[in-house]
PDB file of N, CA and C in Angstrom:
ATOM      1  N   UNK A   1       0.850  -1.183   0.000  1.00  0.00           N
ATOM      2  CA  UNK A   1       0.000   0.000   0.000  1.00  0.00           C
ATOM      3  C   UNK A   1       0.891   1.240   0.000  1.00  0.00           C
ATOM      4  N   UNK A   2       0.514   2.000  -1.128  1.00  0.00           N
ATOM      5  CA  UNK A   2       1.375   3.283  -1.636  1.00  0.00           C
ATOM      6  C   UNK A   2       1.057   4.434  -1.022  1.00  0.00           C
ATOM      7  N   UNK A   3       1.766   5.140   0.421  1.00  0.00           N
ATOM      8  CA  UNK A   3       1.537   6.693   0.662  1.00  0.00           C
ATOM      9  C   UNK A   3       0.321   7.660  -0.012  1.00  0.00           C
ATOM     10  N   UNK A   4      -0.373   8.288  -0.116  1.00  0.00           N
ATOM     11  CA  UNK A   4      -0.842   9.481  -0.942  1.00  0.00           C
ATOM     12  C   UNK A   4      -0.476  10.630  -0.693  1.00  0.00           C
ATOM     13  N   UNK A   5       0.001  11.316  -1.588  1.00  0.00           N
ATOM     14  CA  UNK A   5       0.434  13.039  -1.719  1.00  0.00           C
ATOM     15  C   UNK A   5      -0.147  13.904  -2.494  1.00  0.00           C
ATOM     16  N   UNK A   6      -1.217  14.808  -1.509  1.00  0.00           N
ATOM     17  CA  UNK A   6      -1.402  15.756  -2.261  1.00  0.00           C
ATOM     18  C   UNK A   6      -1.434  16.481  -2.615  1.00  0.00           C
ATOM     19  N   UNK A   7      -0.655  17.345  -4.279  1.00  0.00           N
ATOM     20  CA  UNK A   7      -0.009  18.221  -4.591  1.00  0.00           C
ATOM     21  C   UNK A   7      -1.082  19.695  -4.094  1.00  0.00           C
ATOM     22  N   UNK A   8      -0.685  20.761  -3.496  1.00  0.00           N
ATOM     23  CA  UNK A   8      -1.510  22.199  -3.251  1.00  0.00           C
ATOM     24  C   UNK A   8      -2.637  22.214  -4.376  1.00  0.00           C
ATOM     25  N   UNK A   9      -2.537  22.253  -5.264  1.00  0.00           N
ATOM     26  CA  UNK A   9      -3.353  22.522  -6.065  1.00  0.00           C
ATOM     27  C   UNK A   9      -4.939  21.532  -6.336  1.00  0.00           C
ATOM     28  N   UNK A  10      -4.121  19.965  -6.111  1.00  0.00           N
ATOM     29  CA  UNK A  10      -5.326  18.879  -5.249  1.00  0.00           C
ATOM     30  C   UNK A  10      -6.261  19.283  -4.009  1.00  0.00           C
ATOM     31  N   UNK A  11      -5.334  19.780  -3.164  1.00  0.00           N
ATOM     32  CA  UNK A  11      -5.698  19.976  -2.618  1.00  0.00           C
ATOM     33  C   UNK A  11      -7.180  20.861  -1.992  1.00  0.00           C
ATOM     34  N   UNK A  12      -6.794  22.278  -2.763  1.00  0.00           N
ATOM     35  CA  UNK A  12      -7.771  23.480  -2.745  1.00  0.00           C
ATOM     36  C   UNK A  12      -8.807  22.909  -3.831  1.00  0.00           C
ATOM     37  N   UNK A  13      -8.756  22.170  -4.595  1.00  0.00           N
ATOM     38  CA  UNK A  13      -9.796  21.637  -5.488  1.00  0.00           C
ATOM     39  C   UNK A  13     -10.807  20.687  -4.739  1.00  0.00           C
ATOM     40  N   UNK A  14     -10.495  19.645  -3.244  1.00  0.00           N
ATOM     41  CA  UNK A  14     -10.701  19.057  -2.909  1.00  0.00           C
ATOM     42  C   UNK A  14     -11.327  19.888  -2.034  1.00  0.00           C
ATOM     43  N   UNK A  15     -10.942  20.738  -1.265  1.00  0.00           N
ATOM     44  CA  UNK A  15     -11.749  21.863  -0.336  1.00  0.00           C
ATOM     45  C   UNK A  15     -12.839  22.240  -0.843  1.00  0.00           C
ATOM     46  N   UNK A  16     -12.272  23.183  -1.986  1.00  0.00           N
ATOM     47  CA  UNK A  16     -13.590  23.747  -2.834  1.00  0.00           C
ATOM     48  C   UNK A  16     -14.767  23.107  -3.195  1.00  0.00           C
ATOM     49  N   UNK A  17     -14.659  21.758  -3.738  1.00  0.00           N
ATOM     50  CA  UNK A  17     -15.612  20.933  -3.425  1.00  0.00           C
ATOM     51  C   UNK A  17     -16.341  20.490  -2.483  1.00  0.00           C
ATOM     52  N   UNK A  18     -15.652  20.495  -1.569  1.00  0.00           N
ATOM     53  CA  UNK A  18     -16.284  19.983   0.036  1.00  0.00           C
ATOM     54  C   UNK A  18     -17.394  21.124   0.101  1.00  0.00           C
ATOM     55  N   UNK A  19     -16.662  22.421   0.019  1.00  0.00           N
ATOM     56  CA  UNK A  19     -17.061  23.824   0.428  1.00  0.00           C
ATOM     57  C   UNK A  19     -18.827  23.813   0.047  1.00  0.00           C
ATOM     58  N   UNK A  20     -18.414  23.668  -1.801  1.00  0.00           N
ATOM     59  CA  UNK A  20     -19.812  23.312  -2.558  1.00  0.00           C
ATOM     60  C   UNK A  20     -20.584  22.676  -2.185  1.00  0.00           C
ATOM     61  N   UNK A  21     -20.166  21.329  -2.113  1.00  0.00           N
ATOM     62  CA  UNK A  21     -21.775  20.397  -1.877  1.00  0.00           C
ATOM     63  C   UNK A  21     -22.384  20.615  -0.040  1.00  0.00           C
ATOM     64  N   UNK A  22     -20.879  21.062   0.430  1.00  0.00           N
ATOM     65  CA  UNK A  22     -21.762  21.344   1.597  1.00  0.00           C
ATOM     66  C   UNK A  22     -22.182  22.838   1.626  1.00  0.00           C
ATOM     67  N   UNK A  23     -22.464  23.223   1.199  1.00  0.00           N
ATOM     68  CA  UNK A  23     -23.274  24.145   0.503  1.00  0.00           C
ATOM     69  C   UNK A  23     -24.355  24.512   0.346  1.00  0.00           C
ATOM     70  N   UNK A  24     -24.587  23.266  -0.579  1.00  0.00           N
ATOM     71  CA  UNK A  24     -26.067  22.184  -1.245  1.00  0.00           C
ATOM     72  C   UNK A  24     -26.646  21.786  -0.237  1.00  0.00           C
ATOM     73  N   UNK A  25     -26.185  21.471   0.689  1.00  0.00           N
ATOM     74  CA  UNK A  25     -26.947  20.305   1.653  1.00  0.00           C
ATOM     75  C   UNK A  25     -25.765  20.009   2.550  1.00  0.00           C
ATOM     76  N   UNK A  26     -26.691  20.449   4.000  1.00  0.00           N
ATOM     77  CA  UNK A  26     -25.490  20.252   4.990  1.00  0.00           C
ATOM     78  C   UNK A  26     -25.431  18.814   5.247  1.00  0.00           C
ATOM     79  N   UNK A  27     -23.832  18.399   5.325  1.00  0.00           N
ATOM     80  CA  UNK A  27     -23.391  16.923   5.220  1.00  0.00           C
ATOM     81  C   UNK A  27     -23.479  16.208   3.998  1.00  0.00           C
ATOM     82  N   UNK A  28     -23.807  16.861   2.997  1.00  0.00           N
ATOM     83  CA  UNK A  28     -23.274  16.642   1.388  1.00  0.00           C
ATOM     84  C   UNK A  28     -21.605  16.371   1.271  1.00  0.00           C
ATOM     85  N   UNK A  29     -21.010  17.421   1.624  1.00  0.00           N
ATOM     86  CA  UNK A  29     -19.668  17.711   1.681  1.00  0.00           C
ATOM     87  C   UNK A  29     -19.130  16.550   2.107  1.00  0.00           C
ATOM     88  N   UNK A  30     -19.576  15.549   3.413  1.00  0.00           N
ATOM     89  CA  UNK A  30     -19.176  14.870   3.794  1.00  0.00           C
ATOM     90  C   UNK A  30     -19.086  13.549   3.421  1.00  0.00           C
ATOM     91  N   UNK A  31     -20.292  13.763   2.608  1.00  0.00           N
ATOM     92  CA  UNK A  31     -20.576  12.585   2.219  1.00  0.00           C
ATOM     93  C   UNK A  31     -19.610  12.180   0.821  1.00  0.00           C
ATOM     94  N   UNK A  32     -19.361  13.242   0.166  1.00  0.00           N
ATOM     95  CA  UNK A  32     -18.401  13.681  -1.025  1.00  0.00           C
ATOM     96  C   UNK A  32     -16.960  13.326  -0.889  1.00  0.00           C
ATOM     97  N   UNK A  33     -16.714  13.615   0.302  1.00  0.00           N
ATOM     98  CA  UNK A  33     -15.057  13.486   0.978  1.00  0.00           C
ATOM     99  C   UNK A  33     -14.916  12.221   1.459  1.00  0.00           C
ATOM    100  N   UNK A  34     -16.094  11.721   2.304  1.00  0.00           N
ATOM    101  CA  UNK A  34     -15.969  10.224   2.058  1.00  0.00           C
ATOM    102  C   UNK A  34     -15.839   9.345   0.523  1.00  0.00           C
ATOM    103  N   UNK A  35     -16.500   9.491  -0.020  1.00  0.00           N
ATOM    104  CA  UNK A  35     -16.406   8.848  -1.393  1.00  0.00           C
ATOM    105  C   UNK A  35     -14.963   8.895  -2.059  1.00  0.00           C
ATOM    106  N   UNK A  36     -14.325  10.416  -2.047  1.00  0.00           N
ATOM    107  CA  UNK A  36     -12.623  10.872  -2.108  1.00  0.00           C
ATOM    108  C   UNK A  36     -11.839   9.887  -1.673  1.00  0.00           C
ATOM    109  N   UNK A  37     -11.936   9.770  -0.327  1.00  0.00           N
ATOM    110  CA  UNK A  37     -11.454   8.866   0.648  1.00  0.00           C
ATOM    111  C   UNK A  37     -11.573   7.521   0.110  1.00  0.00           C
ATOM    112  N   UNK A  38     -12.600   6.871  -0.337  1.00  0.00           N
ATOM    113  CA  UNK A  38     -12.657   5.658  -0.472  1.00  0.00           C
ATOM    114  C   UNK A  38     -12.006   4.941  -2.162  1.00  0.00           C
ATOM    115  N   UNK A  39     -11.789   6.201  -2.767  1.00  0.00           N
ATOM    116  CA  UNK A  39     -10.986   6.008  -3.884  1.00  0.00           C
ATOM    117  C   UNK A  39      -9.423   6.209  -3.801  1.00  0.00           C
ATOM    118  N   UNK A  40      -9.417   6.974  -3.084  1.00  0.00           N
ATOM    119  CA  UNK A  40      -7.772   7.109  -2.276  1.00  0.00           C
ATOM    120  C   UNK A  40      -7.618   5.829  -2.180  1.00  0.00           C
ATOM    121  N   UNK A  41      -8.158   5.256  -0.875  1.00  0.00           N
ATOM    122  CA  UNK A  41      -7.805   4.265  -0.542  1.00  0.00           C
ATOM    123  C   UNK A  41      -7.779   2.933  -1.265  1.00  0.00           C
ATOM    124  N   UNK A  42      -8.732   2.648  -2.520  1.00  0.00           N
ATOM    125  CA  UNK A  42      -8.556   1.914  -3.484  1.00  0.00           C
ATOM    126  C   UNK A  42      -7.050   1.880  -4.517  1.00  0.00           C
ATOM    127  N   UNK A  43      -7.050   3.335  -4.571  1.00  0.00           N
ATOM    128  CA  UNK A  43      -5.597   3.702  -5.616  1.00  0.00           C
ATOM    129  C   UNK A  43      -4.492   3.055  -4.352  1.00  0.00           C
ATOM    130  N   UNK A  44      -4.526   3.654  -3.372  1.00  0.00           N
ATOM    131  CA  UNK A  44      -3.094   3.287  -2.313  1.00  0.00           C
ATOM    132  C   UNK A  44      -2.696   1.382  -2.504  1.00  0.00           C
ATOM    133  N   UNK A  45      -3.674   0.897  -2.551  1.00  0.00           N
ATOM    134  CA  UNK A  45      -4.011  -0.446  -2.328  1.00  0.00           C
ATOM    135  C   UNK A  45      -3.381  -1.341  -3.859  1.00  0.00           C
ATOM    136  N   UNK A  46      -3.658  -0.631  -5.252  1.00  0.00           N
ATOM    137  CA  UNK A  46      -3.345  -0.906  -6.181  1.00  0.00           C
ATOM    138  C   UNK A  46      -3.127  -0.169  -7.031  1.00  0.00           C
ATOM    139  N   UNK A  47      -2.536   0.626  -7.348  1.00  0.00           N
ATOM    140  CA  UNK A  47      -2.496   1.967  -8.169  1.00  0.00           C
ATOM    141  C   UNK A  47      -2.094   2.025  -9.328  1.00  0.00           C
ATOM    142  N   UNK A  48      -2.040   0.385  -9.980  1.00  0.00           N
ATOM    143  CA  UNK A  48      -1.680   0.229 -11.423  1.00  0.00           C
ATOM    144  C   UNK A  48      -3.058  -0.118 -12.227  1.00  0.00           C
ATOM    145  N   UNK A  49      -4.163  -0.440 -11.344  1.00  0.00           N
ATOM    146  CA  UNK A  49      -5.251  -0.564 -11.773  1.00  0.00           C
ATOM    147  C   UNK A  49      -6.166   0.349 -12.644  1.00  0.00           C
ATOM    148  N   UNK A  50      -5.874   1.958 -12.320  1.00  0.00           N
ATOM    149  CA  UNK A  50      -6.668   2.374 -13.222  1.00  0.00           C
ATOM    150  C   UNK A  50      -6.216   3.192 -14.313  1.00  0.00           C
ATOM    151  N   UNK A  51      -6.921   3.539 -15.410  1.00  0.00           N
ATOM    152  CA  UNK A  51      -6.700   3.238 -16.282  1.00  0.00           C
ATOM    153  C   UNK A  51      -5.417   4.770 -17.053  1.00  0.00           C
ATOM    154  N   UNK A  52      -4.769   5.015 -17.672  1.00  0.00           N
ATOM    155  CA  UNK A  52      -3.818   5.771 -17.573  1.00  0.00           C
ATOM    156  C   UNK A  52      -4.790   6.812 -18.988  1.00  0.00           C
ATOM    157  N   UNK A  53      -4.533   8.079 -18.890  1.00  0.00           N
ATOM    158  CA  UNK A  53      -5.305   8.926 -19.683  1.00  0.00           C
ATOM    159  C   UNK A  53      -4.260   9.891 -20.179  1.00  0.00           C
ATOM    160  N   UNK A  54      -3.472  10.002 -19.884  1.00  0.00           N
ATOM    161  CA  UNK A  54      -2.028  11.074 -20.723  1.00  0.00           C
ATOM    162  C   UNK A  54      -0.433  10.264 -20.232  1.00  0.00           C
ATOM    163  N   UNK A  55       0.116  10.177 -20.901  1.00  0.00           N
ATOM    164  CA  UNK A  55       1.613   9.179 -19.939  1.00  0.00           C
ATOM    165  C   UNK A  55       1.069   8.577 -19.013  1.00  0.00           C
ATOM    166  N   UNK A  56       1.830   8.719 -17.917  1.00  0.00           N
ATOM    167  CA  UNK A  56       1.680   7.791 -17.258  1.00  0.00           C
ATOM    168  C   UNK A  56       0.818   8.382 -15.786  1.00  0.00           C
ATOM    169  N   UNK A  57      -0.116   9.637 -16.376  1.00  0.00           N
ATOM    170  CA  UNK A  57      -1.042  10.106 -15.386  1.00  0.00           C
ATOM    171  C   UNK A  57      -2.094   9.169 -15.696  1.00  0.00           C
ATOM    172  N   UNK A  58      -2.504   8.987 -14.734  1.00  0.00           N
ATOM    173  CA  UNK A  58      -3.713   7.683 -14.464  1.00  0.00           C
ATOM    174  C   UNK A  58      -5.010   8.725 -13.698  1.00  0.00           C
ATOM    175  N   UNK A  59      -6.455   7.905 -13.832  1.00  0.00           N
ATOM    176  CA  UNK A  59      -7.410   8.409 -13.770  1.00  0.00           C
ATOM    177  C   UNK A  59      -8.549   7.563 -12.736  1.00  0.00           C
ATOM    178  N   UNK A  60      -9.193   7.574 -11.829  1.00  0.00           N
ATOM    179  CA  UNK A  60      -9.620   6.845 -11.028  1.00  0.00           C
ATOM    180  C   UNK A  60     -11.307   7.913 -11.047  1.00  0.00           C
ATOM    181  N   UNK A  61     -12.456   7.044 -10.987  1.00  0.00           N
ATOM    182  CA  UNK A  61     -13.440   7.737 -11.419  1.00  0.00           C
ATOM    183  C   UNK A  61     -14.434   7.631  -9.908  1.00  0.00           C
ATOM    184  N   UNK A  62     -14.629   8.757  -9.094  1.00  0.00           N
ATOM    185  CA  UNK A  62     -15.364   8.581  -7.942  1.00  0.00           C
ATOM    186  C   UNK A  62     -17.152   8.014  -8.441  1.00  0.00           C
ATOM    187  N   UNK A  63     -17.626   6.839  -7.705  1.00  0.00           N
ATOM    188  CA  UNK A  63     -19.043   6.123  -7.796  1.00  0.00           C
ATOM    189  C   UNK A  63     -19.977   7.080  -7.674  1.00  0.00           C
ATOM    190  N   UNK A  64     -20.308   8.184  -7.032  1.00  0.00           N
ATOM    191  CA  UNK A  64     -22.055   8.821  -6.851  1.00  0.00           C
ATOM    192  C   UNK A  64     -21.248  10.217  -6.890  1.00  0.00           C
ATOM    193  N   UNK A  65     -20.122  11.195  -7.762  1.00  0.00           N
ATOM    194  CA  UNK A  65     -19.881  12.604  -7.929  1.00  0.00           C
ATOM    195  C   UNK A  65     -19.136  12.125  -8.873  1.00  0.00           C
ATOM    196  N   UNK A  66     -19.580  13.567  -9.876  1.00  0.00           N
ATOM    197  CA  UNK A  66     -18.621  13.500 -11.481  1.00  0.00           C
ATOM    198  C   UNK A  66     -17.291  14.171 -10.630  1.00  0.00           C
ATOM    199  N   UNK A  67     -16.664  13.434 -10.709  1.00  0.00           N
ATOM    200  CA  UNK A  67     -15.200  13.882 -10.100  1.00  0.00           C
ATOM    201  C   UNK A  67     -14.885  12.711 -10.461  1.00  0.00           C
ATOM    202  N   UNK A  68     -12.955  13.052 -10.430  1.00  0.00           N
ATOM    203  CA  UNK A  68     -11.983  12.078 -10.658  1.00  0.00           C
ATOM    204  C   UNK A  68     -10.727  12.516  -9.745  1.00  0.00           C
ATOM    205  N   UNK A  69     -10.203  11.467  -9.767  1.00  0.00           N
ATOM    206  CA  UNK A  69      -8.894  11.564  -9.176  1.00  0.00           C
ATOM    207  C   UNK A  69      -7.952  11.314 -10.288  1.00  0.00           C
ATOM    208  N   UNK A  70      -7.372  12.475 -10.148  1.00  0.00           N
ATOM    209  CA  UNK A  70      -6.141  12.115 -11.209  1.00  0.00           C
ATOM    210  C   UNK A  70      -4.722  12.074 -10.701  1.00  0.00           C
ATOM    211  N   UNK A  71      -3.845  11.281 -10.765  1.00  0.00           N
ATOM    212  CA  UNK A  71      -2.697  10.923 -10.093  1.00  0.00           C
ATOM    213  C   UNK A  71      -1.377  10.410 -11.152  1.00  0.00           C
ATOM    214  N   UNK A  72      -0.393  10.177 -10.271  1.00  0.00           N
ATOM    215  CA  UNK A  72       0.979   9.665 -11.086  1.00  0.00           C
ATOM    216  C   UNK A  72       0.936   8.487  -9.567  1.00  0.00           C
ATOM    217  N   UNK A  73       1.834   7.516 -10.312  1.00  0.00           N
ATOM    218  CA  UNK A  73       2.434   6.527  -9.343  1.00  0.00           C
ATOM    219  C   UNK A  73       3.980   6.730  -9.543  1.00  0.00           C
ATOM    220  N   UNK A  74       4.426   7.099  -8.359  1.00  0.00           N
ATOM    221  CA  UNK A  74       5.862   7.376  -7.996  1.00  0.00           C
ATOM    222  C   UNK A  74       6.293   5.786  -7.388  1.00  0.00           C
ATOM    223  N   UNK A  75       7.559   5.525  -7.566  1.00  0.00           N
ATOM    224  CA  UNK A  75       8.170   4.636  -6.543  1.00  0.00           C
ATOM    225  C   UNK A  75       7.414   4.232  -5.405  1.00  0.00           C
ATOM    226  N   UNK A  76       7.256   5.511  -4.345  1.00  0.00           N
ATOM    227  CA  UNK A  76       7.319   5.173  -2.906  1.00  0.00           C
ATOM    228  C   UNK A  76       5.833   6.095  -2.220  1.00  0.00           C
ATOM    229  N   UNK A  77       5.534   6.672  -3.868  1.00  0.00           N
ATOM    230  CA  UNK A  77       4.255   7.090  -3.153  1.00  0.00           C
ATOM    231  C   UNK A  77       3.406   7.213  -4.421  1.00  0.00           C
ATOM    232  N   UNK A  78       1.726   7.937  -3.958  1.00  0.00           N
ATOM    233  CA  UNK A  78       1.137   8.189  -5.093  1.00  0.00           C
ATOM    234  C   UNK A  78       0.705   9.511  -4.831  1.00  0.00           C
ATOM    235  N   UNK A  79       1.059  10.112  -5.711  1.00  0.00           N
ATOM    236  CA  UNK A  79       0.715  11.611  -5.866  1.00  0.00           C
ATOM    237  C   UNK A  79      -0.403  12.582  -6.920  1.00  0.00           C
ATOM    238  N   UNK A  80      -1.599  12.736  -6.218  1.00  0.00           N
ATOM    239  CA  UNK A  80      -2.394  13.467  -6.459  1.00  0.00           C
ATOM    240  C   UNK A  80      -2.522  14.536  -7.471  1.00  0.00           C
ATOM    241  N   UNK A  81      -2.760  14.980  -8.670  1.00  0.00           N
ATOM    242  CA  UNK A  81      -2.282  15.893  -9.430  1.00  0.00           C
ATOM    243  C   UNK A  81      -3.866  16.558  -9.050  1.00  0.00           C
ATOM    244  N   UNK A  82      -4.632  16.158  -9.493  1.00  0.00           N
ATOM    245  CA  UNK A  82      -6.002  17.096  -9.058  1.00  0.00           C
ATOM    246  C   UNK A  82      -7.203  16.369  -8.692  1.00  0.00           C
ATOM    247  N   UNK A  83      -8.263  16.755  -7.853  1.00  0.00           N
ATOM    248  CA  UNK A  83      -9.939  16.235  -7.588  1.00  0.00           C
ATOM    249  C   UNK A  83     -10.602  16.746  -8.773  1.00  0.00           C
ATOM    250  N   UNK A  84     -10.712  16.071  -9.795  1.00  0.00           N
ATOM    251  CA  UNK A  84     -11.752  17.104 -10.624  1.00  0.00           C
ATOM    252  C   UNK A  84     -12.838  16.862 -11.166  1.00  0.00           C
ATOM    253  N   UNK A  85     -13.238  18.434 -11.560  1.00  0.00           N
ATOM    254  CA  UNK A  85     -14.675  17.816 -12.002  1.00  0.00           C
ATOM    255  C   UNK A  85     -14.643  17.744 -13.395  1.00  0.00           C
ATOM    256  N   UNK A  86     -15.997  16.706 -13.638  1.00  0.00           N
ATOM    257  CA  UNK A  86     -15.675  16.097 -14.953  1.00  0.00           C
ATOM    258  C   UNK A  86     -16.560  17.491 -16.390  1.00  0.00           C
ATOM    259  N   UNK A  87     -16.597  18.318 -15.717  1.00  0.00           N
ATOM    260  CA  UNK A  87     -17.424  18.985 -16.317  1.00  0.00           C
ATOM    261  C   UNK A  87     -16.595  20.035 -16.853  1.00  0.00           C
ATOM    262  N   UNK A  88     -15.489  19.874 -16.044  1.00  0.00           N
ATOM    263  CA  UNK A  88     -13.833  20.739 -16.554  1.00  0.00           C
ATOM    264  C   UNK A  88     -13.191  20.451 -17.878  1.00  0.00           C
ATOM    265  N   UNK A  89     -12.218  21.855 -18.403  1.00  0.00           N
ATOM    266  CA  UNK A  89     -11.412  21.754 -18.576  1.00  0.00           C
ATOM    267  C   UNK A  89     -10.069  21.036 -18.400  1.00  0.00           C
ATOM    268  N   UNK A  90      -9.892  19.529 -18.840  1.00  0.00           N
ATOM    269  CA  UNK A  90      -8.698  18.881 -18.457  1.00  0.00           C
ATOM    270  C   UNK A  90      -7.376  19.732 -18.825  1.00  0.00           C
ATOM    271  N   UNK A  91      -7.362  20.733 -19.823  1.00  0.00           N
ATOM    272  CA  UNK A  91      -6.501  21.194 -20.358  1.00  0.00           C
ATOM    273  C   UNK A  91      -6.061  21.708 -18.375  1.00  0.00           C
ATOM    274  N   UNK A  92      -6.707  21.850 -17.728  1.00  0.00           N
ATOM    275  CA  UNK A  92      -6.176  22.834 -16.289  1.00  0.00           C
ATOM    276  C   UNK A  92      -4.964  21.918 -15.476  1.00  0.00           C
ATOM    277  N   UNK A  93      -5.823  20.388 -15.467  1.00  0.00           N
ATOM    278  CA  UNK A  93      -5.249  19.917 -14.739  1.00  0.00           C
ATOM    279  C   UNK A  93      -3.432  18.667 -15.868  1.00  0.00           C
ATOM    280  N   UNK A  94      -3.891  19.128 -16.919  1.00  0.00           N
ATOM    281  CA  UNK A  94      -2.644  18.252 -17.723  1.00  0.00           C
ATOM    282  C   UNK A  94      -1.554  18.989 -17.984  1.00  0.00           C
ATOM    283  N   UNK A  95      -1.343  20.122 -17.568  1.00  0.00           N
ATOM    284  CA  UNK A  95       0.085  20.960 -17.491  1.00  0.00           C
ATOM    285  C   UNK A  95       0.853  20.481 -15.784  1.00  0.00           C
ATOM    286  N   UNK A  96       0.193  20.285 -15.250  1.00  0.00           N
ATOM    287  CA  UNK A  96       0.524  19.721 -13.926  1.00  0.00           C
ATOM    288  C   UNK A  96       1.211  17.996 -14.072  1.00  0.00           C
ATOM    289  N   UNK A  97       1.612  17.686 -14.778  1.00  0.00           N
ATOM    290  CA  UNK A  97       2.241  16.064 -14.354  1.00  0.00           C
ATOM    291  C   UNK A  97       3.433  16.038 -14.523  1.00  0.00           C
TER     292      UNK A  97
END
């Protein structure tokens, strides 16, 4: 099981989201960050599993929010490039790998 790191820019994307759905509906957010969480923890576990969408940035698709996790697999860890939404501009998050 591979570390997770997530780069600043993951990060505030991952907030901002929280921010939103709890927003929408108090404990939305939470429910959102759980789901985050439970794809984290899928990637940590096997992180060659999903499926690779530019080099060797890979793409992991959250179950009940258009969001993705987009990541690199390093050696000794896995590192986070962005939470995003699928309704984005990838061009934002593919200068980042």
């Amino acid at each position: 099981m591979l570390p997770i790191r997530l780069r600043p820019e993951a990060l505030n994307e991952l907030t901002e989201a929280w921010r939103w759905h709890e927003g929408q509906r108090q404990g939305l957010g939470d429910e959102f960050r759980a789901c985050v969480d439970a794809v984290m923890a899928e990637i940590a576990r096997a992180p060659l599993l999903s499926a690779k969408v530019q080099g060797d940035v890979r793409r992991r698709v959250l179950k009940r929010f258009p969001f993705s996790v987009i990541y690199l697999t390093e050696p000794d860890h896995v590192e986070v490039l962005a939470v995003f939404h699928s309704a984005r501009d990838p061009q934002s998050w593919q200068e980042r790998g």
